[in-house]
N, C-alpha and C. Protein backbone atom coordinates (compact mmCIF):
# COMPACT_ATOMS: atom_id res chain seq x y z
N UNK A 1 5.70 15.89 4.74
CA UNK A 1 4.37 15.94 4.14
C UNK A 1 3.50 14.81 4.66
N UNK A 2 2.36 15.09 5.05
CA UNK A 2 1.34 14.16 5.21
C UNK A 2 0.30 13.90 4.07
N UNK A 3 0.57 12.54 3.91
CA UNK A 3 -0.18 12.16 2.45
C UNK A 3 -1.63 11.98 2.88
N UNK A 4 -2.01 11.87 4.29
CA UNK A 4 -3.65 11.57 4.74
C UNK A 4 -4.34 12.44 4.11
N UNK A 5 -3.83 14.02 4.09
CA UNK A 5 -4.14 15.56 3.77
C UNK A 5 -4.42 15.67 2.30
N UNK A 6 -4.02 14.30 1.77
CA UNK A 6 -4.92 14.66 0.06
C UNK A 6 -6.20 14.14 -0.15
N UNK A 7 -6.64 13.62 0.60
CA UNK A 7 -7.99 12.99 1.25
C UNK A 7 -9.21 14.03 1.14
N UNK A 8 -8.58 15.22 1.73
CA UNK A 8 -9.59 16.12 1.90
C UNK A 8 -8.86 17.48 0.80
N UNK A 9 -8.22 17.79 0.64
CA UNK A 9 -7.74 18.83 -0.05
C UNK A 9 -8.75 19.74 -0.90
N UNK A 10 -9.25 18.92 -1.84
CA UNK A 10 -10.27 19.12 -2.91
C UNK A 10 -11.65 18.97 -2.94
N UNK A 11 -12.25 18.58 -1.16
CA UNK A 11 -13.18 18.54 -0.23
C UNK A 11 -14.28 19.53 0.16
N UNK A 12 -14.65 20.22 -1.00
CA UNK A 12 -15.04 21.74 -0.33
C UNK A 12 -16.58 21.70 0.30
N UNK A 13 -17.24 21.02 0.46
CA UNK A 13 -19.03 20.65 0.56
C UNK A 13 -19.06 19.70 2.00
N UNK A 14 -19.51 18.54 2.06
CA UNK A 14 -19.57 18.38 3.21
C UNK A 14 -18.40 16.74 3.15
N UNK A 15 -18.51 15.98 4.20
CA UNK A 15 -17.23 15.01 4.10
C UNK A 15 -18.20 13.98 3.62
N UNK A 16 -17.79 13.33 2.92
CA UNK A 16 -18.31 11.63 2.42
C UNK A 16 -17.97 10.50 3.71
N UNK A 17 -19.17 9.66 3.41
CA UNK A 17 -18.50 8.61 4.52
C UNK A 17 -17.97 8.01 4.42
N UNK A 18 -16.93 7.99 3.03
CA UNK A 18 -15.71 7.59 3.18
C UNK A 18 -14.57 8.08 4.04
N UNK A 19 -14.64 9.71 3.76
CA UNK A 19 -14.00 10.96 4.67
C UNK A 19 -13.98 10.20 6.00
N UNK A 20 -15.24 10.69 6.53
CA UNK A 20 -15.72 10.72 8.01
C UNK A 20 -14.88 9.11 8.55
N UNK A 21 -15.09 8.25 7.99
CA UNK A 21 -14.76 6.90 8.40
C UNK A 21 -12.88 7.02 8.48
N UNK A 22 -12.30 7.55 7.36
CA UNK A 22 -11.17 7.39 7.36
C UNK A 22 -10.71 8.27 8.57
N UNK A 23 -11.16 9.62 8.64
CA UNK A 23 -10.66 10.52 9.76
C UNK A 23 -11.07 10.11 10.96
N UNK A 24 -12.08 9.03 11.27
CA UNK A 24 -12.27 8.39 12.91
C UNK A 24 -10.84 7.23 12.55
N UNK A 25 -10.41 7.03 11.75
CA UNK A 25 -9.47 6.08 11.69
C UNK A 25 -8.02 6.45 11.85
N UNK A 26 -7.83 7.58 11.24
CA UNK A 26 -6.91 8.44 11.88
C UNK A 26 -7.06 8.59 13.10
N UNK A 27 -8.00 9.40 13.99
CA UNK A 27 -8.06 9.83 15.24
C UNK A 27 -7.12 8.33 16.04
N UNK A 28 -8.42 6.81 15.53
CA UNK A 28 -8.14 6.31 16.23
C UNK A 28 -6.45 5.45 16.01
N UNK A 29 -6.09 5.39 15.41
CA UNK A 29 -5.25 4.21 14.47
C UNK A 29 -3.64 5.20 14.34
N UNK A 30 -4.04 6.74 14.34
CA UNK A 30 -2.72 7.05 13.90
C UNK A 30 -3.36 8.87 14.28
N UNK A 31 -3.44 8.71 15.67
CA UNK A 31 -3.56 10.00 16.36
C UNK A 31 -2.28 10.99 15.96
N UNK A 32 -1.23 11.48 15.83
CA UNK A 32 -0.21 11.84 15.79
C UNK A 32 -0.76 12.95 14.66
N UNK A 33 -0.80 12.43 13.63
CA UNK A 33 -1.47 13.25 12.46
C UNK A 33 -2.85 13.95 12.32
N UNK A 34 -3.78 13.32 13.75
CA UNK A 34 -4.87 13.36 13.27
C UNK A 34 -5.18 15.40 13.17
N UNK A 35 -4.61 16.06 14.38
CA UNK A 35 -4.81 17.34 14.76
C UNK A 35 -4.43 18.16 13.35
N UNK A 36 -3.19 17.74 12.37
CA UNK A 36 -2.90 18.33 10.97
C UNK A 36 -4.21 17.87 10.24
N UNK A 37 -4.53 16.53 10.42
CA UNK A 37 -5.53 17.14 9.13
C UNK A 37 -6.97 17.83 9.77
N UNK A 38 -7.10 17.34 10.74
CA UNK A 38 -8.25 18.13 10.93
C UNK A 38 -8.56 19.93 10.60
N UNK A 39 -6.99 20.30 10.82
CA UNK A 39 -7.18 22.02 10.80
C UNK A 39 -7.40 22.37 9.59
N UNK A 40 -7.09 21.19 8.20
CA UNK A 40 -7.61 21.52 6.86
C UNK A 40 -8.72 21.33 6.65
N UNK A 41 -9.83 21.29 7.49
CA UNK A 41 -11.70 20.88 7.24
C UNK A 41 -12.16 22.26 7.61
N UNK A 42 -13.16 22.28 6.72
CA UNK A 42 -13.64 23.76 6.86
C UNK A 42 -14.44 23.75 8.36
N UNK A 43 -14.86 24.95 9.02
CA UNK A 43 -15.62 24.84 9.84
C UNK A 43 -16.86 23.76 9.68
N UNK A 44 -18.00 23.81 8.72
CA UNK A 44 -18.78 23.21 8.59
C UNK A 44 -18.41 21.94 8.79
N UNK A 45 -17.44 21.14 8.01
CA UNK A 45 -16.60 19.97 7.93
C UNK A 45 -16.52 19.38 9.60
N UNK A 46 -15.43 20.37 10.10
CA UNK A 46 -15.04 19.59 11.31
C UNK A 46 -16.30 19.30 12.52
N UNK A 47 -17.53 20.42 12.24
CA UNK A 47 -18.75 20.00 13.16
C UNK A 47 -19.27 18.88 12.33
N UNK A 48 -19.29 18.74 10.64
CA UNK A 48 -19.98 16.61 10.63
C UNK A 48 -19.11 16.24 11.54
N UNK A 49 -17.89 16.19 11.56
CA UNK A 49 -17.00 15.02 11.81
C UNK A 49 -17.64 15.14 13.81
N UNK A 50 -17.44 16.18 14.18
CA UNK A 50 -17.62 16.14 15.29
C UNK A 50 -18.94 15.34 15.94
N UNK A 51 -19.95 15.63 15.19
CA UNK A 51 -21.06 14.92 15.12
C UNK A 51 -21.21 13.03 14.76
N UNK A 52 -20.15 13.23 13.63
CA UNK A 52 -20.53 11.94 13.48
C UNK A 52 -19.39 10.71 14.69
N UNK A 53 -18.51 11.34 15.16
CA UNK A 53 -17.42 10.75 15.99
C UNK A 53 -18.08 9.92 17.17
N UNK A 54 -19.27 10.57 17.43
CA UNK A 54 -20.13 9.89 19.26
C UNK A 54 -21.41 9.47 18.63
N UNK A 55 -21.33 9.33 17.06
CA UNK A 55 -22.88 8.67 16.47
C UNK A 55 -22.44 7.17 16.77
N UNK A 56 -23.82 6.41 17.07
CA UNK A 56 -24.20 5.06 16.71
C UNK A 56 -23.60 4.56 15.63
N UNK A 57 -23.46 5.36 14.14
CA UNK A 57 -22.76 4.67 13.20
C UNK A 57 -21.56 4.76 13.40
N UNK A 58 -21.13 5.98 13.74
CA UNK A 58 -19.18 5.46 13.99
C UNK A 58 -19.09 3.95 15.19
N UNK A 59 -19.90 4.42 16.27
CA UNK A 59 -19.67 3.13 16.90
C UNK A 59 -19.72 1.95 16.25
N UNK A 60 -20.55 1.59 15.50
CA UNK A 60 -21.03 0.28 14.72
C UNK A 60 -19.65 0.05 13.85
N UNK A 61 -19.33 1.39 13.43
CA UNK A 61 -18.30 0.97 12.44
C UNK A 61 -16.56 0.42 13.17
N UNK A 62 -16.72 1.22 14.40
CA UNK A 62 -15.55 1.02 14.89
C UNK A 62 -15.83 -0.66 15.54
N UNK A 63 -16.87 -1.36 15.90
CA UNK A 63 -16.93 -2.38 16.38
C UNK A 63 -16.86 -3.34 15.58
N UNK A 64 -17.46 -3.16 13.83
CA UNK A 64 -17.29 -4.11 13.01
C UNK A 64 -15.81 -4.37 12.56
N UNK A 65 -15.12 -2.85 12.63
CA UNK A 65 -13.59 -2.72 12.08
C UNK A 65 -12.65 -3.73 12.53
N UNK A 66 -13.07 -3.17 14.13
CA UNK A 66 -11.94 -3.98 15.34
C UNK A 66 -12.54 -5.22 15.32
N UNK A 67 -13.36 -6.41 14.75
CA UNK A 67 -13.73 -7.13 14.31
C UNK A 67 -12.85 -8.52 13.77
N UNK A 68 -13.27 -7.13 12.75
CA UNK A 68 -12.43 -7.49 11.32
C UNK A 68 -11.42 -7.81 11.12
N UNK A 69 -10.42 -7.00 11.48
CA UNK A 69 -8.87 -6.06 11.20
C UNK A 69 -8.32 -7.20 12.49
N UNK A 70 -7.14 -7.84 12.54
CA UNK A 70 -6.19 -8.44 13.73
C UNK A 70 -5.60 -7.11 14.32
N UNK A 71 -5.45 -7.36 15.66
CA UNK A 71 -4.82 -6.13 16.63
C UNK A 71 -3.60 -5.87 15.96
N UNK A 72 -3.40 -4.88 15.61
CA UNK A 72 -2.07 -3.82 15.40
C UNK A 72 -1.14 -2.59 16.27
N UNK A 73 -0.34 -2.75 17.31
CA UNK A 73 -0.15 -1.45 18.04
C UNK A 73 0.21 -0.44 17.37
N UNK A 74 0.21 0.18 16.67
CA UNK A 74 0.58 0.91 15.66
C UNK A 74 1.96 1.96 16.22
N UNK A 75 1.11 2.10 17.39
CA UNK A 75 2.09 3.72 18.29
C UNK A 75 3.43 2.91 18.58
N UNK A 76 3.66 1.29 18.18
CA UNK A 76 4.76 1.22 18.43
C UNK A 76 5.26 -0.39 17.15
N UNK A 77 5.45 0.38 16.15
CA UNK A 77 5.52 -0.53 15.14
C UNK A 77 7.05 -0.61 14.91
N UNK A 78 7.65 -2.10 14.86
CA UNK A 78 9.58 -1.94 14.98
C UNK A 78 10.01 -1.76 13.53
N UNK A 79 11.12 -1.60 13.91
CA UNK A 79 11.87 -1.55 12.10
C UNK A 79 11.48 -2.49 11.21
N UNK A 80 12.07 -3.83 11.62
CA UNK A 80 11.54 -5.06 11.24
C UNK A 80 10.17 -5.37 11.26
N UNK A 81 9.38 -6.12 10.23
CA UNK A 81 8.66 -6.95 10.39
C UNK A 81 8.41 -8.22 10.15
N UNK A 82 7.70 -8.76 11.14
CA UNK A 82 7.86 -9.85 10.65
C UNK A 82 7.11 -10.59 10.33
N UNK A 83 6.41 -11.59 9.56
CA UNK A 83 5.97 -12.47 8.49
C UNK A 83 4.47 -12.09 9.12
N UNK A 84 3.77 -12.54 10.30
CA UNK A 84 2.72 -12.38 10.76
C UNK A 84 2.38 -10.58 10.81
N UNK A 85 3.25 -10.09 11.35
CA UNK A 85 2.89 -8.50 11.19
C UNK A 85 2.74 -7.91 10.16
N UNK A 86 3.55 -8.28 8.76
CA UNK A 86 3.66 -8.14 7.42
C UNK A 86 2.20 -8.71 7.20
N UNK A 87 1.44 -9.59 7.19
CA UNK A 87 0.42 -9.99 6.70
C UNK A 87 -0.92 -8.83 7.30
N UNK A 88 -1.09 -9.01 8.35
CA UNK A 88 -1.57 -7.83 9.19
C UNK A 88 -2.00 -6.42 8.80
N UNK A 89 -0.40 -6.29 8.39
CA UNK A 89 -0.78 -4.85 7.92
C UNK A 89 -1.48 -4.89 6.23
N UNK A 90 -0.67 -5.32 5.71
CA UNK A 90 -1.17 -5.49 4.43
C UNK A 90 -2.69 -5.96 4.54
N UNK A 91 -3.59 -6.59 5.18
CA UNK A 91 -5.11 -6.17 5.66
C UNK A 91 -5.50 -5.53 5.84
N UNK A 92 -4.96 -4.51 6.82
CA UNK A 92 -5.12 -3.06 6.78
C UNK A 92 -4.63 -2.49 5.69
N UNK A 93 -4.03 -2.33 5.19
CA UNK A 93 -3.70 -1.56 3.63
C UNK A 93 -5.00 -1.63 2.47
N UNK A 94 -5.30 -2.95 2.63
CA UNK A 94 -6.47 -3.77 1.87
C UNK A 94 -7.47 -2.50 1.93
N UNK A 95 -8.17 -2.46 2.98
CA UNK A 95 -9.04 -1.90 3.55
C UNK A 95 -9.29 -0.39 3.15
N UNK A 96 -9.47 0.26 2.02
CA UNK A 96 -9.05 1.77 2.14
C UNK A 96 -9.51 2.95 2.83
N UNK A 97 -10.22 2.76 3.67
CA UNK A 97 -10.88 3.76 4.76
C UNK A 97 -9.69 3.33 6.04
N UNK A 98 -8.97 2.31 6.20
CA UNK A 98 -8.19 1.74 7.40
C UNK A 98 -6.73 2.31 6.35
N UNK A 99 -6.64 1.94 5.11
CA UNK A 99 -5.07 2.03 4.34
C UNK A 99 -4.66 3.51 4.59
N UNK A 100 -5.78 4.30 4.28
CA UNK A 100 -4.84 5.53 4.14
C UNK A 100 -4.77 6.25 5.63
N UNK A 101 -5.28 5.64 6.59
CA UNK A 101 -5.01 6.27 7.85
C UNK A 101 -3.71 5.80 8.46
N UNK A 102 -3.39 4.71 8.23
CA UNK A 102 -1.97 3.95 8.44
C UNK A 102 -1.05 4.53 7.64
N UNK A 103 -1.26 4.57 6.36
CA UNK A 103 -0.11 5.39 5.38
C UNK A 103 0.91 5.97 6.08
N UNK A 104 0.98 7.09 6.46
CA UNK A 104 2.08 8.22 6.93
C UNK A 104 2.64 7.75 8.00
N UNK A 105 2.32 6.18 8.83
CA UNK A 105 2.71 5.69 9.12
C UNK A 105 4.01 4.87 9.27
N UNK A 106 3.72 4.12 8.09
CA UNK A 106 4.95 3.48 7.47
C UNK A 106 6.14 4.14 6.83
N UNK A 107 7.35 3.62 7.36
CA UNK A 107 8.75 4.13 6.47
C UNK A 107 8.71 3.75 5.63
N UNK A 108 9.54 4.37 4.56
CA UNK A 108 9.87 3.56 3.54
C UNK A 108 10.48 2.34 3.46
N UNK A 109 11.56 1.88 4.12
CA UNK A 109 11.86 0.83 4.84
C UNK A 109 10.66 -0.46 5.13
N UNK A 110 9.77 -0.12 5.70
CA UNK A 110 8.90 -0.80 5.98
C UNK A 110 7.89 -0.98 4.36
N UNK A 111 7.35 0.19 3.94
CA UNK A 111 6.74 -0.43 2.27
C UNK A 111 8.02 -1.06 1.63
N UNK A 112 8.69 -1.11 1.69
CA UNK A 112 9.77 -2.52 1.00
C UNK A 112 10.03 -3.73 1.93
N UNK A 113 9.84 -3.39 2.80
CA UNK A 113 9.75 -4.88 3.46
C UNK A 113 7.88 -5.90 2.68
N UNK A 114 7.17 -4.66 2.68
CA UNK A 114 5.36 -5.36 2.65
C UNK A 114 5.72 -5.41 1.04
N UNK A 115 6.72 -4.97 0.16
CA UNK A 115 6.64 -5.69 -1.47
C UNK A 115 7.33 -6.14 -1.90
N UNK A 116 8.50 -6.63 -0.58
CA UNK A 116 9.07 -8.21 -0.51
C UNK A 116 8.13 -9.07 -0.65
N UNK A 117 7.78 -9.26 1.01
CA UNK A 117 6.80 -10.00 1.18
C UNK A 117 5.19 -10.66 0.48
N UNK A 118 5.25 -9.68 -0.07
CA UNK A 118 3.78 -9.49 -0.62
C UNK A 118 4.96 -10.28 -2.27
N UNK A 119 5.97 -10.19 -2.66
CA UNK A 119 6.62 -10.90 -4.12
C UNK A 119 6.77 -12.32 -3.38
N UNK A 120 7.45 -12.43 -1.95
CA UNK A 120 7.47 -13.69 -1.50
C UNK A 120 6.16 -14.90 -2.16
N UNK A 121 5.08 -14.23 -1.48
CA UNK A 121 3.99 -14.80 -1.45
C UNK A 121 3.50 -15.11 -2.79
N UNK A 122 3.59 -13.99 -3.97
CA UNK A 122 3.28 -14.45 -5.04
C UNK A 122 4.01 -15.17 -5.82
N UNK A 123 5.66 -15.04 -5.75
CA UNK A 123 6.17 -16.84 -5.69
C UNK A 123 5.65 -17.75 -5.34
N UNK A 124 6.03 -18.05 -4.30
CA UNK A 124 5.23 -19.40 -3.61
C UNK A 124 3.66 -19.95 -4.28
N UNK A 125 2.80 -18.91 -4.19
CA UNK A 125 2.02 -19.17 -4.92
C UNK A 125 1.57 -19.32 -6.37
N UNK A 126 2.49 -19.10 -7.01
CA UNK A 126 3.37 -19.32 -8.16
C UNK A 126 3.53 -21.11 -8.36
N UNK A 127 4.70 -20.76 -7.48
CA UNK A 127 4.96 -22.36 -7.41
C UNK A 127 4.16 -23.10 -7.14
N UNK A 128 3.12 -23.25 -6.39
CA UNK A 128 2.23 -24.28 -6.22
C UNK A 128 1.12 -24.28 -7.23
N UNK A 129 0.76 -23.50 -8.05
CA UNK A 129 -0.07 -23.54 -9.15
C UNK A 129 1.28 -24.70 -10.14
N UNK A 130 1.88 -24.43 -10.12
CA UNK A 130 3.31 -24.95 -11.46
C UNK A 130 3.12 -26.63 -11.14
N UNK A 131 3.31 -26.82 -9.40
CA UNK A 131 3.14 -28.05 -9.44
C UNK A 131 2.07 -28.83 -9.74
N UNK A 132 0.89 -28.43 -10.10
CA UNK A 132 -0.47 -29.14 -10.91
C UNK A 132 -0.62 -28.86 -11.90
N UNK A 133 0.53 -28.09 -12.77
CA UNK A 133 0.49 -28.75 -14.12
C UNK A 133 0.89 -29.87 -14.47
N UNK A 134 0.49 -30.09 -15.88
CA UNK A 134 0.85 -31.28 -16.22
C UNK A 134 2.46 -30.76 -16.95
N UNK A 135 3.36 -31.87 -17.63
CA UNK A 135 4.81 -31.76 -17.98
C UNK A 135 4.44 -30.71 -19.97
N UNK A 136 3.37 -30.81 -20.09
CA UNK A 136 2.90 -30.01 -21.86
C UNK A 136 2.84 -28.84 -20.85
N UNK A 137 2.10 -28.62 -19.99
CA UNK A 137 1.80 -27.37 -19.62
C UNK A 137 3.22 -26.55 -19.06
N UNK A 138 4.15 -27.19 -18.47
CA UNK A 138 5.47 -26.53 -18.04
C UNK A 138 6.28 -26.08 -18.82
N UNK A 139 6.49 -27.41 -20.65
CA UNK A 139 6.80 -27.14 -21.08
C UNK A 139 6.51 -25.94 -21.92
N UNK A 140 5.74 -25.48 -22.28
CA UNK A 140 4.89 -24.22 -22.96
C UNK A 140 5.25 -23.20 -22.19
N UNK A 141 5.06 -23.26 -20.72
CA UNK A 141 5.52 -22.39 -19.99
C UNK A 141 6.52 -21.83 -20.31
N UNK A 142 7.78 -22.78 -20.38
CA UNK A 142 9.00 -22.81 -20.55
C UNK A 142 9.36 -21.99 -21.73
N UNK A 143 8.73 -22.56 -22.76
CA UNK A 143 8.97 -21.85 -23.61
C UNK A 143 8.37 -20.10 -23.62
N UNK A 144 7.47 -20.12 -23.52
CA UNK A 144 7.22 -18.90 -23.86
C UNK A 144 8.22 -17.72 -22.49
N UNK A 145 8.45 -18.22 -20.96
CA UNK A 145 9.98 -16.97 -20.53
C UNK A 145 10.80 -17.38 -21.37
N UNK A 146 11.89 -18.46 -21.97
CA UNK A 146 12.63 -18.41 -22.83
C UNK A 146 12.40 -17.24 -23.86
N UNK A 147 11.38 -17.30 -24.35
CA UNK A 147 11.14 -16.04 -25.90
C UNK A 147 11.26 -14.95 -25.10
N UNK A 148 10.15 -14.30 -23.46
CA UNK A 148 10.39 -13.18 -22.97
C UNK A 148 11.83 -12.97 -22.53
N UNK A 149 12.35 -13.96 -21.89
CA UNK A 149 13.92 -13.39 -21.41
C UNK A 149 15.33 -12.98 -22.89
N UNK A 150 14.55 -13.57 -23.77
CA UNK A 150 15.47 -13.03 -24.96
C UNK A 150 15.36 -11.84 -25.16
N UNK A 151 14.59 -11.37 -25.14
CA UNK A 151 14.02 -9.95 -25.38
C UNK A 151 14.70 -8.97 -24.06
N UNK A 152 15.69 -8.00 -24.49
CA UNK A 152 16.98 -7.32 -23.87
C UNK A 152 16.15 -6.08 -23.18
N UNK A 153 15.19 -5.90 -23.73
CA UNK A 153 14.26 -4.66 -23.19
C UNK A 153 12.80 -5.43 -22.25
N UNK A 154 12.50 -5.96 -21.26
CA UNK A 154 11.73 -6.63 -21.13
C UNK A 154 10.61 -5.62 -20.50
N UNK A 155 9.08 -5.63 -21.24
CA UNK A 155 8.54 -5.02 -20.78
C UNK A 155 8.04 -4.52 -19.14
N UNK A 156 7.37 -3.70 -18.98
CA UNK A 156 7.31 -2.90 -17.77
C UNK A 156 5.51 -3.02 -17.64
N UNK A 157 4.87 -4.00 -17.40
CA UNK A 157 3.71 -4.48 -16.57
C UNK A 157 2.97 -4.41 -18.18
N UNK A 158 1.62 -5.05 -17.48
CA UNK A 158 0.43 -5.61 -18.54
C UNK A 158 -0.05 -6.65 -18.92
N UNK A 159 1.20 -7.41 -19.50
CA UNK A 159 0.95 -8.46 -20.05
C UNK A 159 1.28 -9.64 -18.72
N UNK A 160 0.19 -11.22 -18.94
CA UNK A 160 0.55 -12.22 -18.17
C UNK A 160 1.91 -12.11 -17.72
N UNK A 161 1.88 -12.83 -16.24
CA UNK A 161 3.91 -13.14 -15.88
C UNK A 161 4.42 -11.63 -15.88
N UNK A 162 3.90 -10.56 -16.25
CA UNK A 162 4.84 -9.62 -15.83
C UNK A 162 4.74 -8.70 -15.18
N UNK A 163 5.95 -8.31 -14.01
CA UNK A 163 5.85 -7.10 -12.59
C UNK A 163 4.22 -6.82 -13.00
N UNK A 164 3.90 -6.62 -11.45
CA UNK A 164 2.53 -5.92 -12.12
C UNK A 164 2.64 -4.12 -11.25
N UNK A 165 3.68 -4.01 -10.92
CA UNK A 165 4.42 -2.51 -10.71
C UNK A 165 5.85 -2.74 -10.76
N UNK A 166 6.61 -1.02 -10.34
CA UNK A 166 7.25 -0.59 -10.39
C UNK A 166 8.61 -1.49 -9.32
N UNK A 167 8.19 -1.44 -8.19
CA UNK A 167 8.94 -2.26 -7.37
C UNK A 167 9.12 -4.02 -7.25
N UNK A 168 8.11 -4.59 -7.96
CA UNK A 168 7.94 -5.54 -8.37
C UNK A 168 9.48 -6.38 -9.25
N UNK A 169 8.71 -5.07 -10.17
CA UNK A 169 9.78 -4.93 -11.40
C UNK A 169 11.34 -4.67 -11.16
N UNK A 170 11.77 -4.31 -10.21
CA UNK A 170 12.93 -4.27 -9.51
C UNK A 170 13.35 -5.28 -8.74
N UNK A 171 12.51 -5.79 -8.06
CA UNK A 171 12.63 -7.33 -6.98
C UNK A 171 13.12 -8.38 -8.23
N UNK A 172 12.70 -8.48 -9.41
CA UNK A 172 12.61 -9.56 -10.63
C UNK A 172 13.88 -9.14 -11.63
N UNK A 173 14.20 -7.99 -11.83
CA UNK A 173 15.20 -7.18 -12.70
C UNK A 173 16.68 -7.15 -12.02
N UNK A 174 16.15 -6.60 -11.24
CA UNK A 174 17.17 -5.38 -10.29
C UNK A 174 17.60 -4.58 -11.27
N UNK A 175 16.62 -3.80 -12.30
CA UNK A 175 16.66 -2.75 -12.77
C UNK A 175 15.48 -1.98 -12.70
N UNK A 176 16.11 -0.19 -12.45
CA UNK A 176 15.06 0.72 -12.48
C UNK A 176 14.27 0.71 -13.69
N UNK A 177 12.67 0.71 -13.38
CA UNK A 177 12.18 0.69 -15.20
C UNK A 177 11.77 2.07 -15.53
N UNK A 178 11.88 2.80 -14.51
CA UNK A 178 12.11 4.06 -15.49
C UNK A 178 13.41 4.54 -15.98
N UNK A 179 14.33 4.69 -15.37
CA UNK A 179 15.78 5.04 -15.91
C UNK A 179 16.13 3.68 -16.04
N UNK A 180 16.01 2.31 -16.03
CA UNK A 180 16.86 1.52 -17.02
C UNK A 180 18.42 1.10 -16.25
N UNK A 181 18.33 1.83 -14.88
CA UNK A 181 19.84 1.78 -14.35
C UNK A 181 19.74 0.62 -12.92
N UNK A 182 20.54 -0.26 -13.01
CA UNK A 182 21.04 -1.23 -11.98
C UNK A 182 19.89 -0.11 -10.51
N UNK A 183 19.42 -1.45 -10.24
CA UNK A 183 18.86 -1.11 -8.87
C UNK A 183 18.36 -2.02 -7.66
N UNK A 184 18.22 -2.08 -6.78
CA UNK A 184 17.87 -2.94 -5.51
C UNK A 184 16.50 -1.87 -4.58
N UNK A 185 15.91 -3.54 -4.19
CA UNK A 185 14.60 -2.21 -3.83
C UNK A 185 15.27 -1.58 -2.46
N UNK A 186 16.46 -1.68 -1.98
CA UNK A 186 16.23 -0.28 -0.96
C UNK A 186 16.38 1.02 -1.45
N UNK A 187 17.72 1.11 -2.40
CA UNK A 187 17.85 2.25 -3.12
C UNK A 187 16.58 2.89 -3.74
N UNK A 188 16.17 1.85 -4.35
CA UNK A 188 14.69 1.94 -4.97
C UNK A 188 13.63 2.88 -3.95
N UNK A 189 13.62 2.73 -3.16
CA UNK A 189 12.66 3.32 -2.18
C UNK A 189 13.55 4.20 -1.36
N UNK A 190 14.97 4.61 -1.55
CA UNK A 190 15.69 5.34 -1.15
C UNK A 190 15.24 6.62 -1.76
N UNK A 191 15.28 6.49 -3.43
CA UNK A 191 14.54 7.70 -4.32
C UNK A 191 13.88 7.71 -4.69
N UNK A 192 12.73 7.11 -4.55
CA UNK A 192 11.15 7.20 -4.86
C UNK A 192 10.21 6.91 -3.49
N UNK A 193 8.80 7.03 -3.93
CA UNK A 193 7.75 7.30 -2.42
C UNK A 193 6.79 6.41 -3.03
N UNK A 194 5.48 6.08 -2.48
CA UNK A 194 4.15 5.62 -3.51
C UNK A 194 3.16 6.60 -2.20
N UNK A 195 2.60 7.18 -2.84
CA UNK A 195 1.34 7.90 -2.24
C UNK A 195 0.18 6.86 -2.22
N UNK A 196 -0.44 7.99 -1.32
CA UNK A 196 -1.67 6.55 -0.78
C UNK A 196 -2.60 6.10 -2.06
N UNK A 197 -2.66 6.98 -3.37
CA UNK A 197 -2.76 6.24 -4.47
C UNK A 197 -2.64 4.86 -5.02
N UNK A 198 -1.57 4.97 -4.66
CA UNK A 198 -0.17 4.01 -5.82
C UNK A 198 0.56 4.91 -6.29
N UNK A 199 0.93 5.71 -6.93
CA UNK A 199 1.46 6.75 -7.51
C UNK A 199 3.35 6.59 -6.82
N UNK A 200 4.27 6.33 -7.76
CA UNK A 200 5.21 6.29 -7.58
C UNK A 200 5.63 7.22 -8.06
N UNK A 201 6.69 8.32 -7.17
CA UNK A 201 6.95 9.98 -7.43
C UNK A 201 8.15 9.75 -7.04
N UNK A 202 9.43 10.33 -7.60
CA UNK A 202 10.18 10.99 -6.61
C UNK A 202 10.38 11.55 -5.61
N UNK A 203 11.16 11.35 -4.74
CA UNK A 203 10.96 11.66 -3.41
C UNK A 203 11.73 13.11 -3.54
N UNK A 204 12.26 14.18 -4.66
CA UNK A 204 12.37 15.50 -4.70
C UNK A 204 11.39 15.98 -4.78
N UNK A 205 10.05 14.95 -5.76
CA UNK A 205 8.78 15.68 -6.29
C UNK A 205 8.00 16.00 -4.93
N UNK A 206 8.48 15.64 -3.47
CA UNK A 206 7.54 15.37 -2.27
C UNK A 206 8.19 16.12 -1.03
N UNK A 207 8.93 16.84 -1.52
CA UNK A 207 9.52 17.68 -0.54
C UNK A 207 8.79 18.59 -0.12
């Protein structure tokens, strides 16, 4: 399944320039897919796009993008990533006219490497807020995970200090918070997906 293809699905009038921008981003960023989604644009559809592809504004946009955005080869992205490429992409992810053209991109493998990384970082940055408190302020701290870690059911996002998703919540647990059962995020992303939403589904629900 190509998740780019929910983009337009429900598209029936003409493309938004959100559309138009994301599908020059496909073409350019993640050609492979681009020919599937195009065959889902109605006739009318694929002549904007055609039109708008050799306009002045796509140019402008593609010059501010490549700008913007650090070089990515995409057509040849490794298993591994690593710390600088991890940051990278997650800019592009940022970006949602650039995120969802990359999407169908990434393995699953790889979105658990970017919500390692991306928990790395909010440690660390964690920690360096902790060190400019004062010793009242740590202690309070202190106390109040003491009261949350007593608590045998620990909630599942919302409140301050806690996962603020699903995989999060697994990196911090190593339990599933929907079934409640022992887990590690590869398994974790072994049976579940996140659509270019957020939307965490089963990966039976995506067959």
């Amino acid at each position: 399944m190509i998740f780019a293809t929910d983009y337009f699905n429900d598209t029936k009038n003409e493309l938004s320039e959100f559309n138009l921008k994301l599908l020059l981003n496909i073409e350019d960023l993640n050609n492979v897919i681009f020919d599937e989604v195009f065959t889902i644009l109605s006739p009318q559809q694929q002549e904007q796009y055609i039109v708008f592809r050799t306009s002045e504004e796509a140019g402008k946009y593609r010059k501010e993008r490549n700008s913007k955005l650090p070089y990515v080869d995409f057509n040849n992205l490794p298993e591994i990533f690593d710390d600088k490429l991890l940051k990278n992409i997650i800019l592009y992810q940022k970006d949602g006219e650039v995120g969802g053209a990359i999407y169908d991109l990434l393995s699953e493998d790889h979105k658990g490497q970017i919500t390692q990384y991306e928990w790395k970082i909010y440690e660390e940055e964690k920690a360096k807020r902790r060190a400019l408190m004062s010793e009242d302020e740590k202690r309070k701290e202190k106390e109040w995970w003491d009261k949350y870690d007593a608590d045998p059911t620990p909630r599942f996002m919302g409140n301050m200090g806690e996962p603020d998703n699903a995989d999060q919540y697994v990196l911090r647990y190593g339990i599933d918070p929907f079934t409640g059962k022992p887990e590690t995020i590869k398994s974790f992303y072994e049976k579940y997906t996140i659509d270019p939403h957020g939307n965490i589904i089963p990966k039976e629900n995506n067959q």
